[in-house]
N, C-alpha and C. Protein backbone atom coordinates (compact mmCIF):
# COMPACT_ATOMS: atom_id res chain seq x y z
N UNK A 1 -19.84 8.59 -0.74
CA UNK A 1 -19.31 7.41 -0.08
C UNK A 1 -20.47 6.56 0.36
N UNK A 2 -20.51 5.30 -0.59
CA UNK A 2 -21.78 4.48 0.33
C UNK A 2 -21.81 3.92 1.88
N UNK A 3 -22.68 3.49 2.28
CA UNK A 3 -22.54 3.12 3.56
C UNK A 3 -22.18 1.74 3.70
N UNK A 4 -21.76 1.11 2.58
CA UNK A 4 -21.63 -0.61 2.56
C UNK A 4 -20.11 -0.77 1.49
N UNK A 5 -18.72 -0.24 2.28
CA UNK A 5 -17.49 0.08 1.67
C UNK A 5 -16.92 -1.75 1.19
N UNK A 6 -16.68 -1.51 0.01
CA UNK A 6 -15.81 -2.76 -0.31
C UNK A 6 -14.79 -3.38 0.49
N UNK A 7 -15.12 -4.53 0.63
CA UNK A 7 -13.83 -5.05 1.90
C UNK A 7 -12.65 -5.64 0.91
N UNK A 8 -11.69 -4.83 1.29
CA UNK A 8 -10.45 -4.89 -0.28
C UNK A 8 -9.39 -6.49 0.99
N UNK A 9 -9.84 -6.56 2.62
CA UNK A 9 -8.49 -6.96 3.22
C UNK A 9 -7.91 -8.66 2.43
N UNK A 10 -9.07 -8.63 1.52
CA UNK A 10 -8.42 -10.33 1.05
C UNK A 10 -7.57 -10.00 -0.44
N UNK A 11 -7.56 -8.52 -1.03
CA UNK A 11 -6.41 -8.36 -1.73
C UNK A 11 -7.57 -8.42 -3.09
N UNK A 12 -8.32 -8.35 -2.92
CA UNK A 12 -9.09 -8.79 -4.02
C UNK A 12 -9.43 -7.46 -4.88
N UNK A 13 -9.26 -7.78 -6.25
CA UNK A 13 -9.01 -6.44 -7.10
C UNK A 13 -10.12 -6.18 -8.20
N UNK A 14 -11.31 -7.30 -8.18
CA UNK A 14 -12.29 -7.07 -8.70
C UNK A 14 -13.48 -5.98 -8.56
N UNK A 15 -14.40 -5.87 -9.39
CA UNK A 15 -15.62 -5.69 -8.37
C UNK A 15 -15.38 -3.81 -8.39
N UNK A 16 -14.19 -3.19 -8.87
CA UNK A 16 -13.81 -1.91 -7.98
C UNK A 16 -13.11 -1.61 -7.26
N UNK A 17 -12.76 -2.82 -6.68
CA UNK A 17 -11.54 -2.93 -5.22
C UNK A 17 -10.03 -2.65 -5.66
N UNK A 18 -9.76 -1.69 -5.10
CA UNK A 18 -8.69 -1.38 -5.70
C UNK A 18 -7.13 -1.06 -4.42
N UNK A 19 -6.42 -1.87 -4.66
CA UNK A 19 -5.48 -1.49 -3.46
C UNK A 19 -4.52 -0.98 -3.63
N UNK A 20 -3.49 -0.55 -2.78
CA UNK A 20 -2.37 0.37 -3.10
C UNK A 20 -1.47 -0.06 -1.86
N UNK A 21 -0.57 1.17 -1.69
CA UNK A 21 0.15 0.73 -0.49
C UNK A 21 -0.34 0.82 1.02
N UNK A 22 -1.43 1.17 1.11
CA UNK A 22 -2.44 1.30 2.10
C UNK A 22 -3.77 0.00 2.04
N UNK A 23 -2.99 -0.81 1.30
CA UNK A 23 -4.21 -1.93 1.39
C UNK A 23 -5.72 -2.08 2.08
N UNK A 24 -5.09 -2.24 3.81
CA UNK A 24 -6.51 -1.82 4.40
C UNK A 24 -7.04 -0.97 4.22
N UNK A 25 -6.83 -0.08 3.64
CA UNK A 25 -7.89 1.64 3.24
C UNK A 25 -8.60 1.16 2.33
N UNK A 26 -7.89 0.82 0.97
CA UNK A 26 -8.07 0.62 -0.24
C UNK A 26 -9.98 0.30 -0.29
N UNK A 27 -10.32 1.02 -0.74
CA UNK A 27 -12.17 1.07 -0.68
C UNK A 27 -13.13 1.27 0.03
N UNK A 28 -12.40 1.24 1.25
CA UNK A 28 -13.29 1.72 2.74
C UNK A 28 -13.74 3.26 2.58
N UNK A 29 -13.31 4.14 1.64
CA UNK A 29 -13.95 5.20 1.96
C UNK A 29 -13.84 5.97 2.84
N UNK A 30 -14.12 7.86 2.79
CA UNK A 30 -13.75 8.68 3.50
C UNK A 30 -14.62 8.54 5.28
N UNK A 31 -15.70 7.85 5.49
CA UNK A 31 -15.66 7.58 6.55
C UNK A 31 -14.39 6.75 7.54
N UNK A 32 -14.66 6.02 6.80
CA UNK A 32 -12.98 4.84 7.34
C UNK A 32 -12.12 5.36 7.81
N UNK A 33 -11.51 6.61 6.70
CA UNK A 33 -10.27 7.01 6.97
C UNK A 33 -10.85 8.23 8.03
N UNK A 34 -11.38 8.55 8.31
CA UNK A 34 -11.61 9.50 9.18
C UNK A 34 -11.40 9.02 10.81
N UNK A 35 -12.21 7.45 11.15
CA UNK A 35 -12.04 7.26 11.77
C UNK A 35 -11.00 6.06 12.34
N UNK A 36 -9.86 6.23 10.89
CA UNK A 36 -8.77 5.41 11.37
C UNK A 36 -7.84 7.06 11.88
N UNK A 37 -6.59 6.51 12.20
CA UNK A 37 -5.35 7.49 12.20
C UNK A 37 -5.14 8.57 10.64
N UNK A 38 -5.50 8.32 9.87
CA UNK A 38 -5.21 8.87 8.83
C UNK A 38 -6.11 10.65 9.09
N UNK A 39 -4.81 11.16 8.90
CA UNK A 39 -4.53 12.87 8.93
C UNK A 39 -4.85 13.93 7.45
N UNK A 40 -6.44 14.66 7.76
CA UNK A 40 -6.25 15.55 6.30
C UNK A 40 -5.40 16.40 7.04
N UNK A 41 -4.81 17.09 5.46
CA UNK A 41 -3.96 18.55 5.41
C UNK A 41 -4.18 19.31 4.22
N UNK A 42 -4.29 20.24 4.34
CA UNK A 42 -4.35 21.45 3.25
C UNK A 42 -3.38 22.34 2.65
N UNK A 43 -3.04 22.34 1.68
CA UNK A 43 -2.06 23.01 1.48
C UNK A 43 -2.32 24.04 0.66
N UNK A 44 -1.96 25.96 1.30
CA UNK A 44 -2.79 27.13 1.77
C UNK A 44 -1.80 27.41 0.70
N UNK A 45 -2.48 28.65 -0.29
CA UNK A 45 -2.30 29.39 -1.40
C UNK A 45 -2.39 31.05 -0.71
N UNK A 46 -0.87 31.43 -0.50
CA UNK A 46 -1.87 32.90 0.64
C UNK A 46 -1.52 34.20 0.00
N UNK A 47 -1.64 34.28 -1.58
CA UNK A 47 -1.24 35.43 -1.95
C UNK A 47 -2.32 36.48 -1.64
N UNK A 48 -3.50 36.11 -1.10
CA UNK A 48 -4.37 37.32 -0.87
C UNK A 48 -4.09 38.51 0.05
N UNK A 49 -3.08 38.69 0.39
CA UNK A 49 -2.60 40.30 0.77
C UNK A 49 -3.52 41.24 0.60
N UNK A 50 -3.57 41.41 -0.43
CA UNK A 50 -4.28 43.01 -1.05
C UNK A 50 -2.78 43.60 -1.88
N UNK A 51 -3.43 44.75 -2.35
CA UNK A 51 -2.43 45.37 -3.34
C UNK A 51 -1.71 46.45 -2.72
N UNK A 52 -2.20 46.62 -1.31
CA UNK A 52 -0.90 47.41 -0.40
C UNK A 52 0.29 47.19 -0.29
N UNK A 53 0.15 45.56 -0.10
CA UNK A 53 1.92 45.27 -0.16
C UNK A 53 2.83 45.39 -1.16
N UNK A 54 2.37 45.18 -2.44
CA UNK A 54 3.00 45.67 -3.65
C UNK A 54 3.43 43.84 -3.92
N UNK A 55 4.63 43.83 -4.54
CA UNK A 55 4.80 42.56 -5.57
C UNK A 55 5.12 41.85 -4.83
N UNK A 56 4.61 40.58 -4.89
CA UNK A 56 3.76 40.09 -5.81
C UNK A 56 2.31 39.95 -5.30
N UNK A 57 1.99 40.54 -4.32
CA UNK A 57 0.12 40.68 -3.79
C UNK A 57 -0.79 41.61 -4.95
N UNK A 58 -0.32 42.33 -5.42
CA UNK A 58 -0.87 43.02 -6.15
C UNK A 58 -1.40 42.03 -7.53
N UNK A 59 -0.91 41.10 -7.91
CA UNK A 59 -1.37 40.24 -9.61
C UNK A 59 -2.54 39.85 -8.80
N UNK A 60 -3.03 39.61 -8.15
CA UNK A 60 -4.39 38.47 -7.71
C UNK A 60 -5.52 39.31 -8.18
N UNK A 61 -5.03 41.02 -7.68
CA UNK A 61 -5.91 42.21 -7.24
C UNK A 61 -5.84 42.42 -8.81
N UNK A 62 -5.01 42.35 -9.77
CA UNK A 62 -5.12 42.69 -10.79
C UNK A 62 -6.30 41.58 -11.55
N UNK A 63 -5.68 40.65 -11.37
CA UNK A 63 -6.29 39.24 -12.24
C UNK A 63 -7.65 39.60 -12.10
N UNK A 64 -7.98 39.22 -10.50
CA UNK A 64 -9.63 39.61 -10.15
C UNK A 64 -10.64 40.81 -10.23
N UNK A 65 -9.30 41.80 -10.71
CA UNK A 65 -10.48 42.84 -11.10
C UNK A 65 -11.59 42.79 -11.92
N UNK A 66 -11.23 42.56 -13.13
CA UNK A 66 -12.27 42.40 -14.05
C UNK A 66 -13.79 41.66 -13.64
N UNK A 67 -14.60 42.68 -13.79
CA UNK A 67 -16.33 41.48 -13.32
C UNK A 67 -16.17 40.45 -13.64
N UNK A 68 -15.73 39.62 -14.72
CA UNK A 68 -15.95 38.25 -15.29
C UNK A 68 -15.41 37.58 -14.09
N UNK A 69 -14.45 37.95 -13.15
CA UNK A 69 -14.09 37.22 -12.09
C UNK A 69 -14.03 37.22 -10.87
N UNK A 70 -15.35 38.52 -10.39
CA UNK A 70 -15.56 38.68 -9.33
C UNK A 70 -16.15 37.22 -8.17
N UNK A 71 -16.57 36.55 -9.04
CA UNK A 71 -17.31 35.19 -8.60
C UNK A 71 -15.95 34.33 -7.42
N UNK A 72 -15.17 34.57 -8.61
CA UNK A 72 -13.80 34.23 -7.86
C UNK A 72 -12.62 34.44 -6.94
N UNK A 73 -13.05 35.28 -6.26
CA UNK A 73 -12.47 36.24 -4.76
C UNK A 73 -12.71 35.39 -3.93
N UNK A 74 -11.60 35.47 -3.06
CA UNK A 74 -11.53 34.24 -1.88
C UNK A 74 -12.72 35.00 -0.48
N UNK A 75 -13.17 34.36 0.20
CA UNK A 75 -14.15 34.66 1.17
C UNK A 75 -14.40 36.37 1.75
N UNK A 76 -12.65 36.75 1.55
CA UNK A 76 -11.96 38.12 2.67
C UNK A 76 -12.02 38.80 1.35
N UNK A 77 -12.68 38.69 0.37
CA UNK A 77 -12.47 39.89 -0.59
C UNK A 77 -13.58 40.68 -0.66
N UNK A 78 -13.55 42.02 -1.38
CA UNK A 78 -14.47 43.07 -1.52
C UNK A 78 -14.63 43.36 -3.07
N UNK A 79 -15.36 43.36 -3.42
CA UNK A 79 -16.10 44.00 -5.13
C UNK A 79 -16.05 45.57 -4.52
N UNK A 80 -15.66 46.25 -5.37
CA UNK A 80 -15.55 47.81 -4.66
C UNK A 80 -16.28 48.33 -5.83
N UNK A 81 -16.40 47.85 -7.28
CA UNK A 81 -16.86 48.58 -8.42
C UNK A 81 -16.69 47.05 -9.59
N UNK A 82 -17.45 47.71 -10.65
CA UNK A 82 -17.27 46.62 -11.76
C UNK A 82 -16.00 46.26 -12.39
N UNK A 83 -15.04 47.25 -11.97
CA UNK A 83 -13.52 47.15 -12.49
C UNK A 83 -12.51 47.03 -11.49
N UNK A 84 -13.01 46.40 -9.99
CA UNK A 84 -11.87 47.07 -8.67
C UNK A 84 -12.84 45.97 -7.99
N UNK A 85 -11.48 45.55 -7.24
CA UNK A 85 -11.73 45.02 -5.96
C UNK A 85 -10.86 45.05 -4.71
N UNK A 86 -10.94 44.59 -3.98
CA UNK A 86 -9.86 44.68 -2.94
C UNK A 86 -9.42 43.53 -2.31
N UNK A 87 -8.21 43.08 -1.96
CA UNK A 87 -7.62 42.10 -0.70
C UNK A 87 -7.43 42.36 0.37
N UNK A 88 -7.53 41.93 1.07
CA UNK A 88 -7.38 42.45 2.66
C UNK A 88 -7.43 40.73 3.58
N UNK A 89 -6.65 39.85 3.12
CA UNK A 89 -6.89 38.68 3.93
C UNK A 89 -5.66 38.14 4.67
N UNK A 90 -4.22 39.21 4.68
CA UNK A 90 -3.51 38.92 6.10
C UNK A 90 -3.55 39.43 6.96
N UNK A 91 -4.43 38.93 7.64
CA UNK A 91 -4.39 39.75 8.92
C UNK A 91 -5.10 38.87 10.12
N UNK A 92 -4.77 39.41 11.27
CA UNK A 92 -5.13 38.08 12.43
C UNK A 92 -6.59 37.51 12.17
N UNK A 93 -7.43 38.67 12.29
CA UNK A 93 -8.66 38.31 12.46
C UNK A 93 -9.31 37.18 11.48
N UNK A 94 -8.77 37.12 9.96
CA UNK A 94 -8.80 36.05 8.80
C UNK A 94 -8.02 34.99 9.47
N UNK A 95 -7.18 34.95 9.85
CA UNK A 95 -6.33 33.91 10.21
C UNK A 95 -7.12 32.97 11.39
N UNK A 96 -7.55 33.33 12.53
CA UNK A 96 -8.30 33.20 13.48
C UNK A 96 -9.74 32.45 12.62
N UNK A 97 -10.56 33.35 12.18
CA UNK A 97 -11.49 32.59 11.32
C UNK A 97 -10.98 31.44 10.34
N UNK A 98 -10.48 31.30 9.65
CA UNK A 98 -9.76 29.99 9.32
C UNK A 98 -9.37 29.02 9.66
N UNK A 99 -8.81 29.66 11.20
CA UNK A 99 -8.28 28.27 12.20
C UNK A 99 -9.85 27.29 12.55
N UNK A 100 -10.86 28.12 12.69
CA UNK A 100 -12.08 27.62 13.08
C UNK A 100 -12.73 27.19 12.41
N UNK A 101 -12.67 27.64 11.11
CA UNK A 101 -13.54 26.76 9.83
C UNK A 101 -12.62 25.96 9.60
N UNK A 102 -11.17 25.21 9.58
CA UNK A 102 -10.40 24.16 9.66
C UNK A 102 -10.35 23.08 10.74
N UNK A 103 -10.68 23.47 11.80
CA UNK A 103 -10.81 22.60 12.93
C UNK A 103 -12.10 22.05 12.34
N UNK A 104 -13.00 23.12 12.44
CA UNK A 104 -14.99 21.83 12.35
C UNK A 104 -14.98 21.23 10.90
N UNK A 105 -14.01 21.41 9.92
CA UNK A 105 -14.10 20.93 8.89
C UNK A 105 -13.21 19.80 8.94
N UNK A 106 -12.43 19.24 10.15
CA UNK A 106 -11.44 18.43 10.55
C UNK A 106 -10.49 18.27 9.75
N UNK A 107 -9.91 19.63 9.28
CA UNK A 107 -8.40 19.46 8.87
C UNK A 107 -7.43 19.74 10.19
N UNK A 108 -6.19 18.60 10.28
CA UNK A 108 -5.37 18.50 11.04
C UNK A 108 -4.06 19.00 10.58
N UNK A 109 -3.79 19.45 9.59
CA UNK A 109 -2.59 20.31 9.73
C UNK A 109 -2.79 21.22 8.18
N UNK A 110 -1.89 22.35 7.79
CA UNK A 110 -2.05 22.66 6.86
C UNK A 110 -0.53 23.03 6.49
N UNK A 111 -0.09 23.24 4.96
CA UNK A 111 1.06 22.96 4.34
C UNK A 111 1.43 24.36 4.29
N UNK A 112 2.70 25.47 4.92
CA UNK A 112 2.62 26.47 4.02
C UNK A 112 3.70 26.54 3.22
N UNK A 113 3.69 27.43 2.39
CA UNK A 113 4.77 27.35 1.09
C UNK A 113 5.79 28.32 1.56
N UNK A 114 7.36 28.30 2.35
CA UNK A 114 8.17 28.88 2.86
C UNK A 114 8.72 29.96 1.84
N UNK A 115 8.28 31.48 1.85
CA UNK A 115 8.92 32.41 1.31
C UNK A 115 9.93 33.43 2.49
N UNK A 116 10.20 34.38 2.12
CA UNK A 116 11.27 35.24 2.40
C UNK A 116 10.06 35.69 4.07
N UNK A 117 10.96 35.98 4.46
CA UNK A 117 9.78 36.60 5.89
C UNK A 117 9.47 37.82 5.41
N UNK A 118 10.51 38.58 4.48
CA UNK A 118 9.83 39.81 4.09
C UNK A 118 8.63 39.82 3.13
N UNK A 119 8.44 39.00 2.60
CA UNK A 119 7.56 38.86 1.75
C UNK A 119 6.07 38.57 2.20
N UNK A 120 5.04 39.28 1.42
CA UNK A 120 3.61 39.41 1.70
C UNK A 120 3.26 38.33 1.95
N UNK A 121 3.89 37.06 1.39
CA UNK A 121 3.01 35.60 1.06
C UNK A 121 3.44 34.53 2.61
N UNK A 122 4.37 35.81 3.19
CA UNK A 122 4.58 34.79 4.53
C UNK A 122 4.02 35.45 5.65
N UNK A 123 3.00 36.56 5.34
CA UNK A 123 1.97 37.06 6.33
C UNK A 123 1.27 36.14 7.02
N UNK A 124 0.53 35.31 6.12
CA UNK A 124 -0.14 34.48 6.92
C UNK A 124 0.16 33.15 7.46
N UNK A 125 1.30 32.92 7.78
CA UNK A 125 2.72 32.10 8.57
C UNK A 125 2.63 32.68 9.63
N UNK A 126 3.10 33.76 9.52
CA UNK A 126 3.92 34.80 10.59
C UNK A 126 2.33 34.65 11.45
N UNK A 127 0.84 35.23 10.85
CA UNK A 127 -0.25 35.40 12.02
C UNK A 127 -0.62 33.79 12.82
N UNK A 128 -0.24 32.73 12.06
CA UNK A 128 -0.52 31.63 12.41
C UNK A 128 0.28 31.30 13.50
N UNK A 129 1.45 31.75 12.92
CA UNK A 129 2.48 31.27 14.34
C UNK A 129 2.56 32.16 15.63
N UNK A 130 1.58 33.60 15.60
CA UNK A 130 1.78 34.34 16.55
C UNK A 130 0.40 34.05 17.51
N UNK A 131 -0.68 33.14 16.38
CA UNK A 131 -2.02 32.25 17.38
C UNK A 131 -1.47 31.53 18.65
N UNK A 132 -2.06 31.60 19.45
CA UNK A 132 -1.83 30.67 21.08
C UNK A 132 -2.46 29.14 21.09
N UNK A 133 -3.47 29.29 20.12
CA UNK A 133 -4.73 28.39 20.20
C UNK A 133 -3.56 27.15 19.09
N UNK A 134 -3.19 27.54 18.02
CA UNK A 134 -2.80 26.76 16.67
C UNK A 134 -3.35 25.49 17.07
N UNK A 135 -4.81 25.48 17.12
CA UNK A 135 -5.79 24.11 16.87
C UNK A 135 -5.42 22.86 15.90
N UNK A 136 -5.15 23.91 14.56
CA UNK A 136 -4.19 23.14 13.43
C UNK A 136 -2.76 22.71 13.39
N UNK A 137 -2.30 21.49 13.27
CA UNK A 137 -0.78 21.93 12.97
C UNK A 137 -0.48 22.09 11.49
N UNK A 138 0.75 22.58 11.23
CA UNK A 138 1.55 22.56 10.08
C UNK A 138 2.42 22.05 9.88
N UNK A 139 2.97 22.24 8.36
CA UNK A 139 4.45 22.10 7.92
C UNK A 139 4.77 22.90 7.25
N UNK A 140 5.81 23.03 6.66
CA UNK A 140 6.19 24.23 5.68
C UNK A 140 6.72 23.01 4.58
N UNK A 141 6.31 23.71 3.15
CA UNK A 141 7.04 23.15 1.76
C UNK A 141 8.23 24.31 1.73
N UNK A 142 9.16 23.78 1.29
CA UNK A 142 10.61 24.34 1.23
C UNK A 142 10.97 24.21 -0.30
């Protein structure tokens, strides 16, 4: 993002300037929007369970076994061997660390994807909503 953002407010579409339904945004760049009203959100992928819970936590643990994709384990994972790894990322203490690398990274809310409460993939719902702090807000996709 340069430090000298295109001024789009005369509608003007040359040059790069490009507007949308947010006109005043339109080229100002991620400083701008940071320090207008405009809200990031993330929207959280949380099959990392581990393969305790059984289906469907277990395909990730499968997928990522193989070395060729150890590179690719989310932060809370373990390489246990060249053919094995492990999940272990619902649980408070991940959840808690997340809330904190989301706040200083200034995300303001995050999206989760509404499954069954019995289900592994709404673990990390369930620890979010049992936080006191929820620094972040949410929504749920339905």
């Amino acid at each position: 993002v340069g430090s000298n953002p295109v001024d789009c407010s005369a509608g003007e579409k040359r040059h790069g300037c490009k507007t949308s339904h947010h006109g005043e945004f339109a080229g100002k760049g991620l400083h701008f929007m940071m320090a207008s009203r405009i809200r990031l959100g993330a929207i959280r992928w949380d099959n990392w369970a581990g393969a305790q819970y059984g289906s469907p936590a277990i395909n990730p643990v499968r997928c990522l076994s193989p070395k060729r994709w150890h590179d690719r384990l989310p932060w809370c994972g373990t390489v246990l061997n060249d053919s094995a790894i492990s999940l272990n990322c619902a649980t408070t203490a991940i959840m808690e660390q997340e809330l904190q690398w989301a706040r200083e990274a200034g995300v303001a809310y995050w999206a989760f994807v509404q499954y069954p409460n019995q289900s592994s993939l709404s673990l990390p719902l369930a620890h979010y909503l049992a936080n006191e702090t929820r620094a972040v807000h949410f929504c749920v996709i339905m």
